[in-house]
Every structure is written in C-alpha cells, then in structure tokens.
C-alpha atoms as a PDB file:
ATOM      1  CA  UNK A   1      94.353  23.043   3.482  1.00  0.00           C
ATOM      2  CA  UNK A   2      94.874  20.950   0.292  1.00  0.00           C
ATOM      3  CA  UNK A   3      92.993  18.091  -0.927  1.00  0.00           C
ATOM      4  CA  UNK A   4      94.882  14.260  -0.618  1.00  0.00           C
ATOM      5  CA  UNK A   5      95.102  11.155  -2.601  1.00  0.00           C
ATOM      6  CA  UNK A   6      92.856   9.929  -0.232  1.00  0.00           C
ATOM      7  CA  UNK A   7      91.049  13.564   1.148  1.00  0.00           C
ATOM      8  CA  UNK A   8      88.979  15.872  -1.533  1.00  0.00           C
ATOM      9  CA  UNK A   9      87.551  19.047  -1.068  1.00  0.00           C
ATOM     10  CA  UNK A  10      83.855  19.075  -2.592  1.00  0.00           C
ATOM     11  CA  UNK A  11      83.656  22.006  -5.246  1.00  0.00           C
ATOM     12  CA  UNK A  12      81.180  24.920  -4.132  1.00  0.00           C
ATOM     13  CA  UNK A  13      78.306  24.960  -6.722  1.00  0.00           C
ATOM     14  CA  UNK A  14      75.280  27.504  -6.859  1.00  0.00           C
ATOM     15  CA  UNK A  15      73.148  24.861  -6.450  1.00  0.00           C
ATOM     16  CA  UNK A  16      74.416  22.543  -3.273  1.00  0.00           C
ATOM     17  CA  UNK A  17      71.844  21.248  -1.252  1.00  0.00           C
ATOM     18  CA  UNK A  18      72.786  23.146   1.877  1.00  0.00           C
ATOM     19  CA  UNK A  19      74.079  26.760   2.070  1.00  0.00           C
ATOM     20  CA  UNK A  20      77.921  27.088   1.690  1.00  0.00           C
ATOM     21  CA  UNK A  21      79.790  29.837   0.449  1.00  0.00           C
ATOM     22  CA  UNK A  22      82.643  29.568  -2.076  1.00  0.00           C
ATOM     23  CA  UNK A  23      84.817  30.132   1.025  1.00  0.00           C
ATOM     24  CA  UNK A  24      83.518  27.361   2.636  1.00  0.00           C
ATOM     25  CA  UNK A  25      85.813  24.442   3.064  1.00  0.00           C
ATOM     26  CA  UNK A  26      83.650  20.760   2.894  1.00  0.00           C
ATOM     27  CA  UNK A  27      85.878  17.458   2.759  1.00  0.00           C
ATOM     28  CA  UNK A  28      85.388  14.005   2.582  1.00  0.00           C
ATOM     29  CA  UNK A  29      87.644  11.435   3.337  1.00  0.00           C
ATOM     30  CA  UNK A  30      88.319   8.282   0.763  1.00  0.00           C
ATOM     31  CA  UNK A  31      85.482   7.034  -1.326  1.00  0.00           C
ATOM     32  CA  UNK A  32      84.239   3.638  -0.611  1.00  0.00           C
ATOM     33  CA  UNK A  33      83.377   1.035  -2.885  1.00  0.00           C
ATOM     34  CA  UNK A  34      79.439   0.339  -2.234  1.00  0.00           C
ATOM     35  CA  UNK A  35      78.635  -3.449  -1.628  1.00  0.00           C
ATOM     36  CA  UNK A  36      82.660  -4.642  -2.600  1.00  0.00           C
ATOM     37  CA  UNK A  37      83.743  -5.310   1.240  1.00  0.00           C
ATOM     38  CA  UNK A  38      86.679  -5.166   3.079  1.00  0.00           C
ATOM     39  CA  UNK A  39      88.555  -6.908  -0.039  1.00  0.00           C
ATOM     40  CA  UNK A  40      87.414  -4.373  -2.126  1.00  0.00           C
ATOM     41  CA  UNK A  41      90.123  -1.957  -1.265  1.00  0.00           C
ATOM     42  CA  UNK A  42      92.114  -0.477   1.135  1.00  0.00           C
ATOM     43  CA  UNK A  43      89.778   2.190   2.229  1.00  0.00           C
ATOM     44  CA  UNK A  44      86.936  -0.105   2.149  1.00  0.00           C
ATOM     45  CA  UNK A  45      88.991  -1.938   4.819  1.00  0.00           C
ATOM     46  CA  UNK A  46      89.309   0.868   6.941  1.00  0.00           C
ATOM     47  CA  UNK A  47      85.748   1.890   6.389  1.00  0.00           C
ATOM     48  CA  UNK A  48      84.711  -1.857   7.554  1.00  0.00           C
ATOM     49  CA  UNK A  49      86.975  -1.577  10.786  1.00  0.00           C
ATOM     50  CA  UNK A  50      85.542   1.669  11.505  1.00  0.00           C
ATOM     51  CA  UNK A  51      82.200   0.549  11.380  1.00  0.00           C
ATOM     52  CA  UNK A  52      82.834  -2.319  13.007  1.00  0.00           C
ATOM     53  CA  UNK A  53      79.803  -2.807  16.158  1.00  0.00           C
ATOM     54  CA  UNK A  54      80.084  -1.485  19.669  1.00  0.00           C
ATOM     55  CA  UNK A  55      79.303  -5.023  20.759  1.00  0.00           C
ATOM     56  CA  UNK A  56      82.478  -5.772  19.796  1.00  0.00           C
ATOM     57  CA  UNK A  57      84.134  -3.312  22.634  1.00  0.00           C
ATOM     58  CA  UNK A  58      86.703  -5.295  24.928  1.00  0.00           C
ATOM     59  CA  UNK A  59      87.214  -8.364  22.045  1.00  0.00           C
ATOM     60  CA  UNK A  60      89.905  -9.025  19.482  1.00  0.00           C
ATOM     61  CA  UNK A  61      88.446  -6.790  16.422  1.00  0.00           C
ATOM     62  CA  UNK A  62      87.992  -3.710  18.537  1.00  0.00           C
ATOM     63  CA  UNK A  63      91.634  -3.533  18.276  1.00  0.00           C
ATOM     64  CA  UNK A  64      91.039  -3.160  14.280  1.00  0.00           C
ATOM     65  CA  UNK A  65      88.470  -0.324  14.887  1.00  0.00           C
ATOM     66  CA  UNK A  66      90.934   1.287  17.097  1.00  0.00           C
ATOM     67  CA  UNK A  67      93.335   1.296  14.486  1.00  0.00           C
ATOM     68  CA  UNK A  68      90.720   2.943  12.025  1.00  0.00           C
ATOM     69  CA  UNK A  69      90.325   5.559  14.241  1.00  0.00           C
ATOM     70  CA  UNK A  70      94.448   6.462  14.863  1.00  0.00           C
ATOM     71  CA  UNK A  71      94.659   5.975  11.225  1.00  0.00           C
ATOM     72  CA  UNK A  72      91.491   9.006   9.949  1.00  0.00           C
ATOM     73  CA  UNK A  73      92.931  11.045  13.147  1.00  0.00           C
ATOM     74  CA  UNK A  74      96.217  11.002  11.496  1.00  0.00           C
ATOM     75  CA  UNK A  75      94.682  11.591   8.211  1.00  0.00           C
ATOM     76  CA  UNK A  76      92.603  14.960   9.796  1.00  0.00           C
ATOM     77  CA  UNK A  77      95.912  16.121  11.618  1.00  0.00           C
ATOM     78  CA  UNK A  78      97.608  16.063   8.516  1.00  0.00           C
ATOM     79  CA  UNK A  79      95.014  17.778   6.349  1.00  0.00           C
ATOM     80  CA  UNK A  80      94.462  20.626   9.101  1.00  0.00           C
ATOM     81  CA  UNK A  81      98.001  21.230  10.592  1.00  0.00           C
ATOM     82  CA  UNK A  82      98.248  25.110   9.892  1.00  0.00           C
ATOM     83  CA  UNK A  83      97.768  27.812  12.303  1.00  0.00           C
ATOM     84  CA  UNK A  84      94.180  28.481  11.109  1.00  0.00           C
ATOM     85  CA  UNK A  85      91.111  27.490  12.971  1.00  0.00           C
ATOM     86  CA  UNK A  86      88.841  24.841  11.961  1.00  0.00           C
ATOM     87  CA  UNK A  87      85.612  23.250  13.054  1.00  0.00           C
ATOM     88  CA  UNK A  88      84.932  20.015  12.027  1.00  0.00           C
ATOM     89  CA  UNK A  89      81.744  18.318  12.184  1.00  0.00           C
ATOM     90  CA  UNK A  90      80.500  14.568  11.132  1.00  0.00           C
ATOM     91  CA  UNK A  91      77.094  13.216   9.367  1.00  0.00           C
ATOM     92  CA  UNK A  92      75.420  11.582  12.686  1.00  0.00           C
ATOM     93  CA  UNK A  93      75.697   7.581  12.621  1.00  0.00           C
ATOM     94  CA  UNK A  94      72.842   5.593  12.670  1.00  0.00           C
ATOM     95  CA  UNK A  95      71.782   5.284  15.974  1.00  0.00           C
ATOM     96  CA  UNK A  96      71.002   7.849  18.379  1.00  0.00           C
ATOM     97  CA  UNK A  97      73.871   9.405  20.945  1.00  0.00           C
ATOM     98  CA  UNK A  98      72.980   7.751  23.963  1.00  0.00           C
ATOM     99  CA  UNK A  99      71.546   4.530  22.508  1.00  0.00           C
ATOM    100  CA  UNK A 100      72.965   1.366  23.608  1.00  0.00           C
ATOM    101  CA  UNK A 101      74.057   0.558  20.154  1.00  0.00           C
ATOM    102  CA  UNK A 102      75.175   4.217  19.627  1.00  0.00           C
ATOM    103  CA  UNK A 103      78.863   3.955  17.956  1.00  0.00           C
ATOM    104  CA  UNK A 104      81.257   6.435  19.631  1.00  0.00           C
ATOM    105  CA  UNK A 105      83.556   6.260  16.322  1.00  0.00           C
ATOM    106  CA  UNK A 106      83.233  10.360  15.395  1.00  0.00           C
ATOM    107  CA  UNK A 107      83.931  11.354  18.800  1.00  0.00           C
ATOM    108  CA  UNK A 108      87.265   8.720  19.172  1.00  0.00           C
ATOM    109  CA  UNK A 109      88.558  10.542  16.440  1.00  0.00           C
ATOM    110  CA  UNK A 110      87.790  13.948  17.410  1.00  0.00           C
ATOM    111  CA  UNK A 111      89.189  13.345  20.682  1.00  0.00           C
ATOM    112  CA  UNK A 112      92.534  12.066  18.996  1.00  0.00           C
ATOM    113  CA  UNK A 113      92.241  15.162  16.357  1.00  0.00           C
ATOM    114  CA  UNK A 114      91.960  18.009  19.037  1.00  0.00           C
ATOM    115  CA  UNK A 115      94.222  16.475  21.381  1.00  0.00           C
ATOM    116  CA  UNK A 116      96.916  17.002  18.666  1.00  0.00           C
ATOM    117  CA  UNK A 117      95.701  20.729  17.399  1.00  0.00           C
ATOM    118  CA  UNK A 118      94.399  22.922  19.518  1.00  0.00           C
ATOM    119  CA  UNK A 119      93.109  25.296  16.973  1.00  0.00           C
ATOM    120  CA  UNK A 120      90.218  22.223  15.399  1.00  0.00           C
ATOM    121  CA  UNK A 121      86.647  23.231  17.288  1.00  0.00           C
ATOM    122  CA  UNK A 122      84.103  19.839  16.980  1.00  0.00           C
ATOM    123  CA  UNK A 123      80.663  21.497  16.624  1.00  0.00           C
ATOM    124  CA  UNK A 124      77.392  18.923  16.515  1.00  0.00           C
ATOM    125  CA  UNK A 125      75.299  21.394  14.245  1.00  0.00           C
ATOM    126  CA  UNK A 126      73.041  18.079  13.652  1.00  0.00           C
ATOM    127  CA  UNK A 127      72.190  15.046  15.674  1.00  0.00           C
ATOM    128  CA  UNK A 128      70.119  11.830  14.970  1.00  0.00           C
ATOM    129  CA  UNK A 129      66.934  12.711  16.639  1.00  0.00           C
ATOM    130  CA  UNK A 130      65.290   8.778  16.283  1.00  0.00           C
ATOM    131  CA  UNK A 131      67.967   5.568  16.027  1.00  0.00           C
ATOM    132  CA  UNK A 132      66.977   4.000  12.294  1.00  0.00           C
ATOM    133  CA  UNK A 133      68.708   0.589  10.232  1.00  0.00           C
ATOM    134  CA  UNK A 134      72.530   1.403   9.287  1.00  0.00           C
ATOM    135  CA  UNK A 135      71.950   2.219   5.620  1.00  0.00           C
ATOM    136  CA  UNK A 136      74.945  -0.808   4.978  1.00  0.00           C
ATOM    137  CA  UNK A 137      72.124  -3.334   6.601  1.00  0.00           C
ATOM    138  CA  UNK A 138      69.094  -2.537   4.465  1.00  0.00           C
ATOM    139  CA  UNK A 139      68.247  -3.347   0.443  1.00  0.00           C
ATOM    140  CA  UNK A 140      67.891   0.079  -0.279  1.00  0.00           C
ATOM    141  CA  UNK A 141      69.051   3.650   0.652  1.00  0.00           C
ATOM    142  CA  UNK A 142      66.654   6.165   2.824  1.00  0.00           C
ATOM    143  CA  UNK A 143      64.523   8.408   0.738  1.00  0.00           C
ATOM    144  CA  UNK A 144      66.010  12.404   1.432  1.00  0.00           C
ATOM    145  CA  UNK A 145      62.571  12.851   3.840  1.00  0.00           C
ATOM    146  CA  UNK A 146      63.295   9.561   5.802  1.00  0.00           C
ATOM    147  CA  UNK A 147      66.591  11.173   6.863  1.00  0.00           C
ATOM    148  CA  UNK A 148      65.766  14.861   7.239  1.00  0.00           C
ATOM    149  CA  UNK A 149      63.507  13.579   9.548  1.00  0.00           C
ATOM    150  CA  UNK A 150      65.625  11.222  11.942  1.00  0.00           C
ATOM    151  CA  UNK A 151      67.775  14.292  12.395  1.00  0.00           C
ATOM    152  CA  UNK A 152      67.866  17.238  14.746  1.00  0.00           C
ATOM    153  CA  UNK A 153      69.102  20.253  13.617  1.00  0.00           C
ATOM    154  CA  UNK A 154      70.966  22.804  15.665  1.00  0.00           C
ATOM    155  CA  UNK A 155      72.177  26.041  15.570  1.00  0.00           C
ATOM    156  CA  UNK A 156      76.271  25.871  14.844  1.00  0.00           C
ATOM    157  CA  UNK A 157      78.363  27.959  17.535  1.00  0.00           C
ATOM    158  CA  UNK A 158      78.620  31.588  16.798  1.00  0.00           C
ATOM    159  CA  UNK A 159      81.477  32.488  14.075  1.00  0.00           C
ATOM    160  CA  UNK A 160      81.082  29.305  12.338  1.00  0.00           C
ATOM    161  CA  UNK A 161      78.512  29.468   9.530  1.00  0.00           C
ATOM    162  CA  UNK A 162      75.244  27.653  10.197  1.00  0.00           C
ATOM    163  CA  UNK A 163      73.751  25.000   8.289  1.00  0.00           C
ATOM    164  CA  UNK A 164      70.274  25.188   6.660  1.00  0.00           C
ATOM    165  CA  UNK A 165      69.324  22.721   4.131  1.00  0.00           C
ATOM    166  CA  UNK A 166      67.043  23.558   1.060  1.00  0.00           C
END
C-alpha cells in the first residue's frame, strides 16, 4: 500500500490520540477545503456529491452521489489491490444507522470495495450511539467530549487491532 496524489497515509507518532502501532496502516482520502464549496476544488466536489442528503434518493442529484461513491470505491480498490488483507473502517456520519436521515454513503462504498477484493474485511469498531447536527450545518465544530459521547464503541473483530482512545 502506497500513499496517492489524492490518498495519504497519516505518520505514526508516540503521541496519536488513539493507540496505533508503527505497523499500523491509517489513510485518509483527499483533503477538503473547509467552507470553499463544490467550486472550491475537485475533491470538494466529490466531497459535496457524497454528502449529498438521503432525501434526495430516486431524484436527479442522487445520480451525482452515486458517482461519488464508484469514484472513492475505485480510489480504495486501487490503493488496496495486493494479496494482503485489509480491514477498513469509516468515522460514523452524523446520524444514527437506522435513522430516517441516516446516509448509507460508507456502506455503498464498502459494498462496491469488497465486491471487487475479496481479501478487504469492513469492521464497525465505532457507531454513532445518538443522531447530532452534520458538523458542515453548524457555526462551529463539536468540542472532543460532544463527540466521544454520541459514539459507541465496540470491540474490533479478533486479529484486527482494537481501538481505544486516550
């Protein structure tokens, strides 16, 4: 696994907030440009279309969200094609699985990811516990306690490390 243009592996410091080990593979995809828009660049135009609302399901700009989703899958099948095993695992959106609002977007993509390599494992090692405001709809970010608390935490499968936050 190699970092992209667009793909970047996060450096393993002693002093992360959660437990890795310099082993430990953690990747994030593109970097957004905060309050710039869709205009703003090309990821922040994917970014938009990914986020775009579940209430939009069945009308003309689901087909853009759609095409989000192919276009990250295609990204992750990419950045993981080799014969070793991965799990991947996403930040839970805002809302809470099961919510009427809830957006589906991780799980399209992981669907489209595994589907294509049979060695990627999706593991839920955290889930939003309480449905709170989409940070991109409020004045100002969540303090560290107002998230920890929204969220669930779970015990990740056994032979992939679990997460415990400081």
């Amino acid at each position: 696994m190699t970092d992209t243009p667009l793909w970047k592996k996060m450096d393993w410091m002693e002093d992360m907030p959660c437990r890795l080990s310099p082993s430990d593979h953690c990747i994030y995809a593109r970097e957004y440009v905060s309050r710039g828009g869709f205009e703003a660049s090309e990821t922040n135009d994917l970014i938009t279309n990914y986020k775009i609302d579940v209430s939009c399901r069945g009308g003309p700009r689901w087909r853009h969200k759609k095409r989000a989703v192919n276009c990250f899958a295609k990204e992750l099948v990419v950045l993981l094609d080799s014969d070793r095993e991965f799990f991947v695992t996403a930040i839970p959106p805002s809302k809470k699985r099961g919510a009427e609002d809830y957006d589906p977007r991780f799980e399209m993509t992981f669907d489209l990811l595994t589907k294509a390599l049979k060695n990627v494992h999706v593991i839920t090692p955290v889930e939003r516990k309480i449905s709170c405001q989409a940070v991109h709809h409020r004045d100002q970010r969540p303090s560290i306690d107002e998230i920890y608390e929204s969220l669930e935490w779970k015990d990740a499968p056994s032979g992939c490390y679990p997460y415990h936050f400081r």
